[in-house]
Protein backbone atom coordinates (compact mmCIF):
# COMPACT_ATOMS: atom_id res chain seq x y z
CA UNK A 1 -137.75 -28.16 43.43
CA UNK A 2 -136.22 -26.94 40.30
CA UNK A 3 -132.20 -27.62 40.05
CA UNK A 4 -129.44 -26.99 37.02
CA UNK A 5 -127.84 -29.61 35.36
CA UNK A 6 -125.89 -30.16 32.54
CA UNK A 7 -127.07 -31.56 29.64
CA UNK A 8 -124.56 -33.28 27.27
CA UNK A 9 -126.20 -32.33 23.34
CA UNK A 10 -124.82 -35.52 21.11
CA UNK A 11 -125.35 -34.34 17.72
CA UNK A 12 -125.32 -37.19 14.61
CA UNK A 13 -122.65 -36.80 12.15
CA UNK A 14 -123.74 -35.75 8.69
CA UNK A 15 -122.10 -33.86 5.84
CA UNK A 16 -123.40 -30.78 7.08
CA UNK A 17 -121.94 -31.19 10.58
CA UNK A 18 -119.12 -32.04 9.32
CA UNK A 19 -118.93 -28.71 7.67
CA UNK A 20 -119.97 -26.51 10.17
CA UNK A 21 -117.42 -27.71 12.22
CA UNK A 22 -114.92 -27.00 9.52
CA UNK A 23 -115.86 -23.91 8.96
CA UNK A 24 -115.74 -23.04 12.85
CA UNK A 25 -112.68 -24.43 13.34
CA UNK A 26 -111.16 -22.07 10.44
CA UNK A 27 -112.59 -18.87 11.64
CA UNK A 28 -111.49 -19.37 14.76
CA UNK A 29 -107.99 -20.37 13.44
CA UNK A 30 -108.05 -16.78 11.48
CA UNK A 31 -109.11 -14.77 14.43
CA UNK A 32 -106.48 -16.05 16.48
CA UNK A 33 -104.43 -15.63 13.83
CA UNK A 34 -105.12 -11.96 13.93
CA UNK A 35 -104.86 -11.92 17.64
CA UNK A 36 -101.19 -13.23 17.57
CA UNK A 37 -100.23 -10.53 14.51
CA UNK A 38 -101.62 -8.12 17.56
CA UNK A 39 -99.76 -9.61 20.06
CA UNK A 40 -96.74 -9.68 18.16
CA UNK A 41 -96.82 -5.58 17.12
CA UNK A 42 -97.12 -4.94 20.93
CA UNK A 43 -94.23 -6.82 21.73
CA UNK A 44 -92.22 -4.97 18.99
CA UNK A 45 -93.53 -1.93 20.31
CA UNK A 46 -92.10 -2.66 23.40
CA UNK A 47 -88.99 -3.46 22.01
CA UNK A 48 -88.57 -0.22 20.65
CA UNK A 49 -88.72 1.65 24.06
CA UNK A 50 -85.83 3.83 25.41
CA UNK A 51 -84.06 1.39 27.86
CA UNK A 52 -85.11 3.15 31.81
CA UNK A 53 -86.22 2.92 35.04
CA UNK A 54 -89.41 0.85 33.94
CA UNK A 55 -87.01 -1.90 32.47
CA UNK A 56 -88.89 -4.18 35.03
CA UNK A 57 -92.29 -3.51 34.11
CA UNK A 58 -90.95 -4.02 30.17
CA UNK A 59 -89.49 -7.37 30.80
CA UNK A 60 -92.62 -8.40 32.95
CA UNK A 61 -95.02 -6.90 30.06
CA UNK A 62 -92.76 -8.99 27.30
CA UNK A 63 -92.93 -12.19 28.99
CA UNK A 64 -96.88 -12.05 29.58
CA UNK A 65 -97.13 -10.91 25.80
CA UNK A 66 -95.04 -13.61 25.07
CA UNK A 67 -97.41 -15.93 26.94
CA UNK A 68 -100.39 -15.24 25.31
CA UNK A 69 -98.32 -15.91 22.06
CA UNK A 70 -97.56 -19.06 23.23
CA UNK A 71 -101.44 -19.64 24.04
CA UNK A 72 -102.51 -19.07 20.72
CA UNK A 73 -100.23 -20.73 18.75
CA UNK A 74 -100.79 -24.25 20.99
CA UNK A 75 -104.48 -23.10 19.81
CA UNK A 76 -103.73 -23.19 16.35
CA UNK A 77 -101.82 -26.21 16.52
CA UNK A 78 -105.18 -27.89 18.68
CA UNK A 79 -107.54 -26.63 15.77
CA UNK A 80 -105.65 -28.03 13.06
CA UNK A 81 -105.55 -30.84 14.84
CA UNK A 82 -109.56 -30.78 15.23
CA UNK A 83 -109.63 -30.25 11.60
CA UNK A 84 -107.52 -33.41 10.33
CA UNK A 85 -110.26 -35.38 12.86
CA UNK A 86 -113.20 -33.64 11.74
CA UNK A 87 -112.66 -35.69 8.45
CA UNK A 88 -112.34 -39.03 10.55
CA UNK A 89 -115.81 -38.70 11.78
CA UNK A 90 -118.08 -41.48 10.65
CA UNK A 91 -121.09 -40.98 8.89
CA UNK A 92 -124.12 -41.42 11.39
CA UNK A 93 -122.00 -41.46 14.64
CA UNK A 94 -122.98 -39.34 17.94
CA UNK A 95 -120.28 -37.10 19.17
CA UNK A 96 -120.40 -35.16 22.06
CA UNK A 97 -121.23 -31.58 20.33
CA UNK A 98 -122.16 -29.56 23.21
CA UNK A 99 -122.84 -28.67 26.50
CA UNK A 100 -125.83 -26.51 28.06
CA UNK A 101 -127.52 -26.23 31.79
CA UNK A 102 -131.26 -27.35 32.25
CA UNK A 103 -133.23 -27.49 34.62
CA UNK A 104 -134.75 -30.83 36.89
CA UNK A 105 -137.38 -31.27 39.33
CA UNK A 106 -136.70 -32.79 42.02
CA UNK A 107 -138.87 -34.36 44.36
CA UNK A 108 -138.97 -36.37 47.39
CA UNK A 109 -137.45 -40.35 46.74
CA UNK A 110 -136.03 -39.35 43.25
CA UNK A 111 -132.82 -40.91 42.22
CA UNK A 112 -130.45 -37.50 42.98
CA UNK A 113 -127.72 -39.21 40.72
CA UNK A 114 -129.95 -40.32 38.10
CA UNK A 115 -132.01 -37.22 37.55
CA UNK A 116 -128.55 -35.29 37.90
CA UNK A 117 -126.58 -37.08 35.96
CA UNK A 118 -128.15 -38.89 32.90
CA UNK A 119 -129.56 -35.71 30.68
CA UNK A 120 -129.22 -36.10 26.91
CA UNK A 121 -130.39 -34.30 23.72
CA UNK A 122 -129.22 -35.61 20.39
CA UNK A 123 -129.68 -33.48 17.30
CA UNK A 124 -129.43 -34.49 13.56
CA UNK A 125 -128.73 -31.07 11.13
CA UNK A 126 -129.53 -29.18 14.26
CA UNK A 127 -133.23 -30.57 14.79
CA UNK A 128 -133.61 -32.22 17.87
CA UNK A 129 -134.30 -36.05 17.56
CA UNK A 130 -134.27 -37.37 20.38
CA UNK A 131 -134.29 -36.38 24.51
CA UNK A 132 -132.59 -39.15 27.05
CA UNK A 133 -133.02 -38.27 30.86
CA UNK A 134 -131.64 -42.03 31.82
């Protein structure tokens, strides 16, 4: 019988690695970036509005605008943060890159925690190296 797991992908720090996940974590920085200059024209927009009866739906409209502000900038903050350790990394050290679903067979007296639990693919400049199924 065929079940999903997850499968944890270790990948081995190199140069490279290093900056792809720079170059990630800055793209992603500058497209929330843009999100939050959207955000923030909506809630002038709002501002703007002739004061009337849909005062309520205006205040609850601000304050979920204002959320989603509040979102992305604790993003921003968590992706600089990812970038200062991005440098940290050590050269030839496994960190958890990724993870995907796979499939197991199971049969009849198989460890269920074992085959479940212990999946592993480690990559090195995005070539598979080596597969660990504990």
């Amino acid at each position: 019988m065929l079940v999903k797991r997850n499968v944890v992908v270790k990948a081995i720090v190199t140069e490279g690695l290093r900056e792809d996940l720079r170059s990630k974590a800055n793209t992603l920085i500058k497209q929330t970036e843009i999100e939050m200059q959207t955000l923030e024209r909506q809630l002038r927009q709002l501002s703007v509005m002739v004061p009337g009866q849909d005062d309520t739906q205006r205040t609850y409209l601000k304050q979920q605008l204002q959320l989603e502000l509040n979102e992305r900038e604790t993003l921003i903050r968590q992706l600089q943060n990812d970038l200062q350790n991005i440098d940290r990394l050590q050269e030839g050290e496994e960190i958890v890159y990724a993870v995907v679903e796979g499939l197991v067979d199971l049969q009849v007296g198989d460890n269920f925690e074992a085959k479940l639990n212990k999946a592993e693919v480690v990559v090195k400049n995005g070539e598979v190296i080596e597969v660990r199924n504990g």
